[in-house]
PDB file of N, CA and C in Angstrom:
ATOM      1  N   UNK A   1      12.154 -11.150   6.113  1.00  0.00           N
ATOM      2  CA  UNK A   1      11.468 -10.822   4.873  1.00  0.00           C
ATOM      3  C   UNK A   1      11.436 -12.063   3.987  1.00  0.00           C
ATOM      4  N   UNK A   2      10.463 -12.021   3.437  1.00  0.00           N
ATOM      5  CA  UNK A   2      10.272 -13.086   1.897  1.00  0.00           C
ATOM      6  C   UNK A   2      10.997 -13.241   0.887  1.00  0.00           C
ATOM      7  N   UNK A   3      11.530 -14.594   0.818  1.00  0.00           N
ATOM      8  CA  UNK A   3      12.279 -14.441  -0.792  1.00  0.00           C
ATOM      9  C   UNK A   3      11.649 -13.543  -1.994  1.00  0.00           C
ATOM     10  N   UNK A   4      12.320 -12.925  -2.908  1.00  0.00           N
ATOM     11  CA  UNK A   4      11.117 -12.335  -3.779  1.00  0.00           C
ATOM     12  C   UNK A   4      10.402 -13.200  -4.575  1.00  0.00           C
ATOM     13  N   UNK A   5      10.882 -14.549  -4.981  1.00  0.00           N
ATOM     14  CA  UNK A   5       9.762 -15.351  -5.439  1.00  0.00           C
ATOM     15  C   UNK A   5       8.601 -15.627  -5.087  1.00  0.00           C
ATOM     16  N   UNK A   6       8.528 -15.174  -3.838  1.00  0.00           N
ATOM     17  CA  UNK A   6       7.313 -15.532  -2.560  1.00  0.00           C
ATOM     18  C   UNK A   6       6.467 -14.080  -2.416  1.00  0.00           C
ATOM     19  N   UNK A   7       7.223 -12.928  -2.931  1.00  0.00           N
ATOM     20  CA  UNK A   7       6.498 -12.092  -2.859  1.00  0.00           C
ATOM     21  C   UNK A   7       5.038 -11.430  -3.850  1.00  0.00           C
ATOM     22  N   UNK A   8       3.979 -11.348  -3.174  1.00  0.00           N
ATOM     23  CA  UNK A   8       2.734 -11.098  -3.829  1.00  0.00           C
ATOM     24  C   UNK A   8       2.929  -9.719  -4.433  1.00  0.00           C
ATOM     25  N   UNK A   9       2.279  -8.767  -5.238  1.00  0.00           N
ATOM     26  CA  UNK A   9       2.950  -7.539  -5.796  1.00  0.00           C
ATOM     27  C   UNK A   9       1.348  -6.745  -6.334  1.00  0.00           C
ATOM     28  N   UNK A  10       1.317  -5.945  -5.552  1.00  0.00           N
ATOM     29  CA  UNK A  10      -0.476  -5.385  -6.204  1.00  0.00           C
ATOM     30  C   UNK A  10       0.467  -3.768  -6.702  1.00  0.00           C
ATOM     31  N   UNK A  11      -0.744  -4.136  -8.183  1.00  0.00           N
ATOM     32  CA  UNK A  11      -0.321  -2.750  -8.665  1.00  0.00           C
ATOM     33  C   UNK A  11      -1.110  -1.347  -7.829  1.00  0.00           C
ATOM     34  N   UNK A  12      -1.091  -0.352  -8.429  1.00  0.00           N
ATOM     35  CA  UNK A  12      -1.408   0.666  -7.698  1.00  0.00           C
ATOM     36  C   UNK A  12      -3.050   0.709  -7.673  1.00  0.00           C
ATOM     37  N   UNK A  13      -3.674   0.453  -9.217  1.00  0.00           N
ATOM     38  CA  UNK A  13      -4.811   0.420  -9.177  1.00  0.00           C
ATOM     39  C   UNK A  13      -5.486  -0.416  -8.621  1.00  0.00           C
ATOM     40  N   UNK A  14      -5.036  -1.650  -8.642  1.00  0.00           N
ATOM     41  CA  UNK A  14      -5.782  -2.950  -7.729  1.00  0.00           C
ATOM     42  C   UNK A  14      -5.500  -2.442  -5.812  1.00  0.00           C
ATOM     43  N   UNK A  15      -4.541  -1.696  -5.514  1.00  0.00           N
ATOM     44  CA  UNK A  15      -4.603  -1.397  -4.483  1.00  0.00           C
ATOM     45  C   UNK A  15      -5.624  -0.304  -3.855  1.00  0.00           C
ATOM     46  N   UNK A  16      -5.562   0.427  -4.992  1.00  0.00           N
ATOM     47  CA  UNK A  16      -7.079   1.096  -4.916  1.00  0.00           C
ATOM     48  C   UNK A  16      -8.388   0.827  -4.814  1.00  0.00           C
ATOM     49  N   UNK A  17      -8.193  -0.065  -5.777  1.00  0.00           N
ATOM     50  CA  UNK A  17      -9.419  -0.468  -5.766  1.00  0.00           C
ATOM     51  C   UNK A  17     -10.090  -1.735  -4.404  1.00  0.00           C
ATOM     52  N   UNK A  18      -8.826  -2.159  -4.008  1.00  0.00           N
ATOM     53  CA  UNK A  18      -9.127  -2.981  -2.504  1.00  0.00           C
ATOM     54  C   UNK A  18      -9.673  -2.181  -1.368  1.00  0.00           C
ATOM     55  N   UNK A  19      -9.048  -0.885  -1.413  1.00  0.00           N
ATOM     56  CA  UNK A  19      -9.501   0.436  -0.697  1.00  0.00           C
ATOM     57  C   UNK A  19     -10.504   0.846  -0.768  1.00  0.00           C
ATOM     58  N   UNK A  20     -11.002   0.835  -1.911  1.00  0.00           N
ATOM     59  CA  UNK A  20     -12.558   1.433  -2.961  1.00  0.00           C
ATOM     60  C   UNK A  20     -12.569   2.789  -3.229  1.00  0.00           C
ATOM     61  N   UNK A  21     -11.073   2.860  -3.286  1.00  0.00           N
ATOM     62  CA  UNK A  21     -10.823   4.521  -3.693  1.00  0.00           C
ATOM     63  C   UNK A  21     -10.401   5.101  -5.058  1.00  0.00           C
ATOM     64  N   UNK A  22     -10.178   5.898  -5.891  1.00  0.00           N
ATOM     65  CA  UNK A  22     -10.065   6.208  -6.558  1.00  0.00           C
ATOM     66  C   UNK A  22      -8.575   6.047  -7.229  1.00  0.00           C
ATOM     67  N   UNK A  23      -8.040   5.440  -8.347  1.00  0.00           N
ATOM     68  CA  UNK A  23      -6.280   5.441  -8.241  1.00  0.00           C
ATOM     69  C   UNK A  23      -5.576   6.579  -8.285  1.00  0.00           C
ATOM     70  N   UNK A  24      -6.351   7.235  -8.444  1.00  0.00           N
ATOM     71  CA  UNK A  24      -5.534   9.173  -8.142  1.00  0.00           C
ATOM     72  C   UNK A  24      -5.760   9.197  -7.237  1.00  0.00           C
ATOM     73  N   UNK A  25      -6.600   9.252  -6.136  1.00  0.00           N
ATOM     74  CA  UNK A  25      -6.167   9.336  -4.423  1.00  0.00           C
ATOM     75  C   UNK A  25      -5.112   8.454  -3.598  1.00  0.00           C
ATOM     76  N   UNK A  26      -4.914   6.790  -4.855  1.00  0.00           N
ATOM     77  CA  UNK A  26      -3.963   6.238  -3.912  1.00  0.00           C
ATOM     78  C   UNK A  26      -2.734   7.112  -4.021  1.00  0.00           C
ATOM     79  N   UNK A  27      -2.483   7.328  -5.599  1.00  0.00           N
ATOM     80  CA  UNK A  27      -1.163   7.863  -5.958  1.00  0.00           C
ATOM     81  C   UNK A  27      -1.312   9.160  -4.624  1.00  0.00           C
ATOM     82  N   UNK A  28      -1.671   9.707  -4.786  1.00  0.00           N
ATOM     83  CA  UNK A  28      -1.293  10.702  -3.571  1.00  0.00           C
ATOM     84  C   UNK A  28      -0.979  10.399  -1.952  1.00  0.00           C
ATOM     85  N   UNK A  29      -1.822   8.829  -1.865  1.00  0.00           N
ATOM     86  CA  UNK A  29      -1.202   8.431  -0.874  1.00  0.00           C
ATOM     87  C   UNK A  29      -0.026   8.034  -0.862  1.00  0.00           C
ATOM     88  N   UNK A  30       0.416   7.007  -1.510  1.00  0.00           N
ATOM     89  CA  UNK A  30       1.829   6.551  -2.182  1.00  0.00           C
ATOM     90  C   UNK A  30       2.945   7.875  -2.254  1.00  0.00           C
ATOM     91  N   UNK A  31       2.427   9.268  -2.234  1.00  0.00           N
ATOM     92  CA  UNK A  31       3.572  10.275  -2.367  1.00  0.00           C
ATOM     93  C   UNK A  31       4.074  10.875  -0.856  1.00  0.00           C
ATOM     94  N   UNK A  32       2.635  10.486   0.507  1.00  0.00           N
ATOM     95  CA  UNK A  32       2.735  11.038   1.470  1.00  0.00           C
ATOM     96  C   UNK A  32       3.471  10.129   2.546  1.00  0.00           C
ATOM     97  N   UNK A  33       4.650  10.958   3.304  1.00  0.00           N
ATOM     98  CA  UNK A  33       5.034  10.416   4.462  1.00  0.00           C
ATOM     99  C   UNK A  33       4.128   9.728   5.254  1.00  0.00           C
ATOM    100  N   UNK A  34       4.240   8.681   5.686  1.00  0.00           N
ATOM    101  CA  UNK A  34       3.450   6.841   6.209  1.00  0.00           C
ATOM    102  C   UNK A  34       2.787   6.796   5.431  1.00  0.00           C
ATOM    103  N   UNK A  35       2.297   6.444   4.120  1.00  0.00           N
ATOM    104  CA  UNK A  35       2.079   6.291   2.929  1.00  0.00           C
ATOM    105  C   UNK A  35       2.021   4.864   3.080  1.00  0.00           C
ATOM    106  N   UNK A  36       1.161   3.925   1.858  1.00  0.00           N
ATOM    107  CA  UNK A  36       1.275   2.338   1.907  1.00  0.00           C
ATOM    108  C   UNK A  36       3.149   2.442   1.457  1.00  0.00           C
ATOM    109  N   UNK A  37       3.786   0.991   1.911  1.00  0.00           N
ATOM    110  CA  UNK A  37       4.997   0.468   1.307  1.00  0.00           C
ATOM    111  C   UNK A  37       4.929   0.450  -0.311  1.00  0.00           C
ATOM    112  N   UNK A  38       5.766   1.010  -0.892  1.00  0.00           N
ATOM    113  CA  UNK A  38       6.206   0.996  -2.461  1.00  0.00           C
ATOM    114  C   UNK A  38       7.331   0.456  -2.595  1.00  0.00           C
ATOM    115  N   UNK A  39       7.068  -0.103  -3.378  1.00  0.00           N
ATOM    116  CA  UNK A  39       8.782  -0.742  -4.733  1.00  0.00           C
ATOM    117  C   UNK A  39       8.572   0.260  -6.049  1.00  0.00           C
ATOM    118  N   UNK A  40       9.273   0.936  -5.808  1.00  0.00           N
ATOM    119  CA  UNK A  40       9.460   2.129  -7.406  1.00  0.00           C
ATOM    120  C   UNK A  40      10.315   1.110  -8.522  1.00  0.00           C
ATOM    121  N   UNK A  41       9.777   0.990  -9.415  1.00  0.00           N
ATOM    122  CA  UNK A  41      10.672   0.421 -10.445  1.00  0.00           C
ATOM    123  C   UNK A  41      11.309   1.190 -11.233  1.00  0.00           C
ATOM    124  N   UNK A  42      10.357   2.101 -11.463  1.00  0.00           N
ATOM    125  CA  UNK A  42      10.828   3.482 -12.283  1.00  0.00           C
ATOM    126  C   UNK A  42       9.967   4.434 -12.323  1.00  0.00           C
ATOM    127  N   UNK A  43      10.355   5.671 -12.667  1.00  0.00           N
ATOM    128  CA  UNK A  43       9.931   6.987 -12.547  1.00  0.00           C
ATOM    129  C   UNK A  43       7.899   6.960 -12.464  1.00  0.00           C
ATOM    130  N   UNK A  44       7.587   5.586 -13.709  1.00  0.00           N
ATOM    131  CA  UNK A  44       5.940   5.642 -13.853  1.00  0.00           C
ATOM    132  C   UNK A  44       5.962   4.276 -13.320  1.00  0.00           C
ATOM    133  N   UNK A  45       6.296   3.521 -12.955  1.00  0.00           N
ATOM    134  CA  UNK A  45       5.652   2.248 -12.297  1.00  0.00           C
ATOM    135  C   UNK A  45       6.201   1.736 -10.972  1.00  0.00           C
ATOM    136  N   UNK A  46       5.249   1.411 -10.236  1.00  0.00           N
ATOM    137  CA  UNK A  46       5.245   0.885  -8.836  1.00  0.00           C
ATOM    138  C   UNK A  46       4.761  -0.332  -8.660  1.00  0.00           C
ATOM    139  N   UNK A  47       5.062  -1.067  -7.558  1.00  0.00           N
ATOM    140  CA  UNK A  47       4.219  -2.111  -7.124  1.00  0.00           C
ATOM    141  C   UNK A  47       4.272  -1.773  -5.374  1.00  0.00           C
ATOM    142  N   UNK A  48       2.984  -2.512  -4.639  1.00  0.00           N
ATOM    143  CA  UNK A  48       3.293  -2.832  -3.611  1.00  0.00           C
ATOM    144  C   UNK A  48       3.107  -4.034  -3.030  1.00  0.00           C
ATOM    145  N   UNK A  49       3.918  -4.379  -2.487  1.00  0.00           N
ATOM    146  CA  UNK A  49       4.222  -5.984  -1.857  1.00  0.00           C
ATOM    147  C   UNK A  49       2.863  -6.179  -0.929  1.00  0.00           C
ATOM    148  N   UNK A  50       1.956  -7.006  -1.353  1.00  0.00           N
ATOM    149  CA  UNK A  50       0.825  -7.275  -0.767  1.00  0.00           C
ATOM    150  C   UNK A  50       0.651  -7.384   0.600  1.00  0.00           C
ATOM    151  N   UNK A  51       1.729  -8.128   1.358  1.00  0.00           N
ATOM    152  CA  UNK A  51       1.443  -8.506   2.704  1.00  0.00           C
ATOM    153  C   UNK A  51       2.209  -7.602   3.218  1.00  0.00           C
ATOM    154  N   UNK A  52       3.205  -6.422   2.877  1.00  0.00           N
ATOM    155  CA  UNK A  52       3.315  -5.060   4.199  1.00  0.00           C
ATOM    156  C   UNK A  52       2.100  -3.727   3.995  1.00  0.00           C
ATOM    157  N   UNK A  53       1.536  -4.172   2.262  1.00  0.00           N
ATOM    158  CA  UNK A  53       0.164  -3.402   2.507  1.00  0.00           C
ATOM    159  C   UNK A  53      -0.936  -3.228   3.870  1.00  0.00           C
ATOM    160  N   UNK A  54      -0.463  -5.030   3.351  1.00  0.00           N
ATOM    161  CA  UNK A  54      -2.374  -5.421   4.356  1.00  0.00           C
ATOM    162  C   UNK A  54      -1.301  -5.016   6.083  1.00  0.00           C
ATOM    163  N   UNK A  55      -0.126  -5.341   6.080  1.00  0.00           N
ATOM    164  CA  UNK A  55       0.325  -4.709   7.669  1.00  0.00           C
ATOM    165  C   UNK A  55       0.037  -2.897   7.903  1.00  0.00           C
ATOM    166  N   UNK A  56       0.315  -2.363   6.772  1.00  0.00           N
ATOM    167  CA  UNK A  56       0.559  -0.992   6.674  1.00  0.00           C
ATOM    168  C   UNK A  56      -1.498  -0.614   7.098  1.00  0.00           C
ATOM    169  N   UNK A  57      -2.319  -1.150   6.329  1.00  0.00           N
ATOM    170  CA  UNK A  57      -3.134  -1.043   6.705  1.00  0.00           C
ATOM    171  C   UNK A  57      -4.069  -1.510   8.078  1.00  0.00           C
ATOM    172  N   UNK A  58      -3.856  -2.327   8.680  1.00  0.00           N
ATOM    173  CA  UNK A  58      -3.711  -2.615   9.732  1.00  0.00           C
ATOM    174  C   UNK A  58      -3.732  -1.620  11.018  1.00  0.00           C
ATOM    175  N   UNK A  59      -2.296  -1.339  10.520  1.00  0.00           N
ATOM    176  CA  UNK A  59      -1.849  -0.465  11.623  1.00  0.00           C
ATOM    177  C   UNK A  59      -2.582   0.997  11.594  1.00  0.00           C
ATOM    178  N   UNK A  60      -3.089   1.399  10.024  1.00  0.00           N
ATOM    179  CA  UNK A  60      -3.810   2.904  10.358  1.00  0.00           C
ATOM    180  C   UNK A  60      -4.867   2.244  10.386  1.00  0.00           C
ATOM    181  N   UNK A  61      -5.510   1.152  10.738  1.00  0.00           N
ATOM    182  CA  UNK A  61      -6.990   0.964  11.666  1.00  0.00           C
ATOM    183  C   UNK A  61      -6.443   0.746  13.159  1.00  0.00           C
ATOM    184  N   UNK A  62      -5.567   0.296  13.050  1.00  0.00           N
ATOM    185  CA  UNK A  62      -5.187   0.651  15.093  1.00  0.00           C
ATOM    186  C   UNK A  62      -5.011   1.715  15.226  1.00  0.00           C
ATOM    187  N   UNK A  63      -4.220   2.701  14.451  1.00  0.00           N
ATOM    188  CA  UNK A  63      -3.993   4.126  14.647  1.00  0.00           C
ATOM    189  C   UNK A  63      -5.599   4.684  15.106  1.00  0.00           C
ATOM    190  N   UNK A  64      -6.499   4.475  14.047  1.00  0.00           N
ATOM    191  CA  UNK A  64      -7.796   5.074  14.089  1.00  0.00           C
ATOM    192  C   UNK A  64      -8.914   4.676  15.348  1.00  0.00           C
ATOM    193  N   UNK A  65      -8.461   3.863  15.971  1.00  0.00           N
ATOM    194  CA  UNK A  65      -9.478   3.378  16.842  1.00  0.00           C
ATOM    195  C   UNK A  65      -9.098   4.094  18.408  1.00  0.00           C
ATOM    196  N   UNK A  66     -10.397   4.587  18.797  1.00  0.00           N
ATOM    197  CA  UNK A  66     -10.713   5.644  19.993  1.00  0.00           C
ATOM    198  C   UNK A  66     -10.244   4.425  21.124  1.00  0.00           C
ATOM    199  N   UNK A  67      -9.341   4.751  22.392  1.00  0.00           N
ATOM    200  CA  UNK A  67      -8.897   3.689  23.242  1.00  0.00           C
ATOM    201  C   UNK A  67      -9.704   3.960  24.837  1.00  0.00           C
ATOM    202  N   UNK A  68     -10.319   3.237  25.698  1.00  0.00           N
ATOM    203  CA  UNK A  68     -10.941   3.981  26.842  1.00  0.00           C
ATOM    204  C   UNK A  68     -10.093   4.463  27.599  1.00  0.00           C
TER     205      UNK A  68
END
């Protein structure tokens, strides 16, 4: 893992909006088991660490892809 100085940090809405989704649909993603990675800071604020996003996402486009 990355020192945390090294770590990139997208809030919830910018993560949404990379998605092109709505920030009330991320938050509901963010609440569901395999959900993107969160850092809870407290009860109302989150971040997520940019580069296990873009892995987390990744992987549900390999998940999604039909195999012959």
């Amino acid at each position: 893992m990355a020192s945390l100085n090294s770590v990139e940090l997208l809030t919830p809405k910018e993560a949404a909006r990379f998605l092109r989704v709505a920030t009330k649909s991320f938050y509901e993603m963010m609440n569901r088991k395999g959900g993107p990675p969160v850092i809870k800071l407290s009860r109302t604020s989150a971040r997520i660490p940019k580069d296990e996003f873009m892995q987390w996402l990744e992987n549900k486009k390999l998940n999604g892809v039909k195999r012959a």
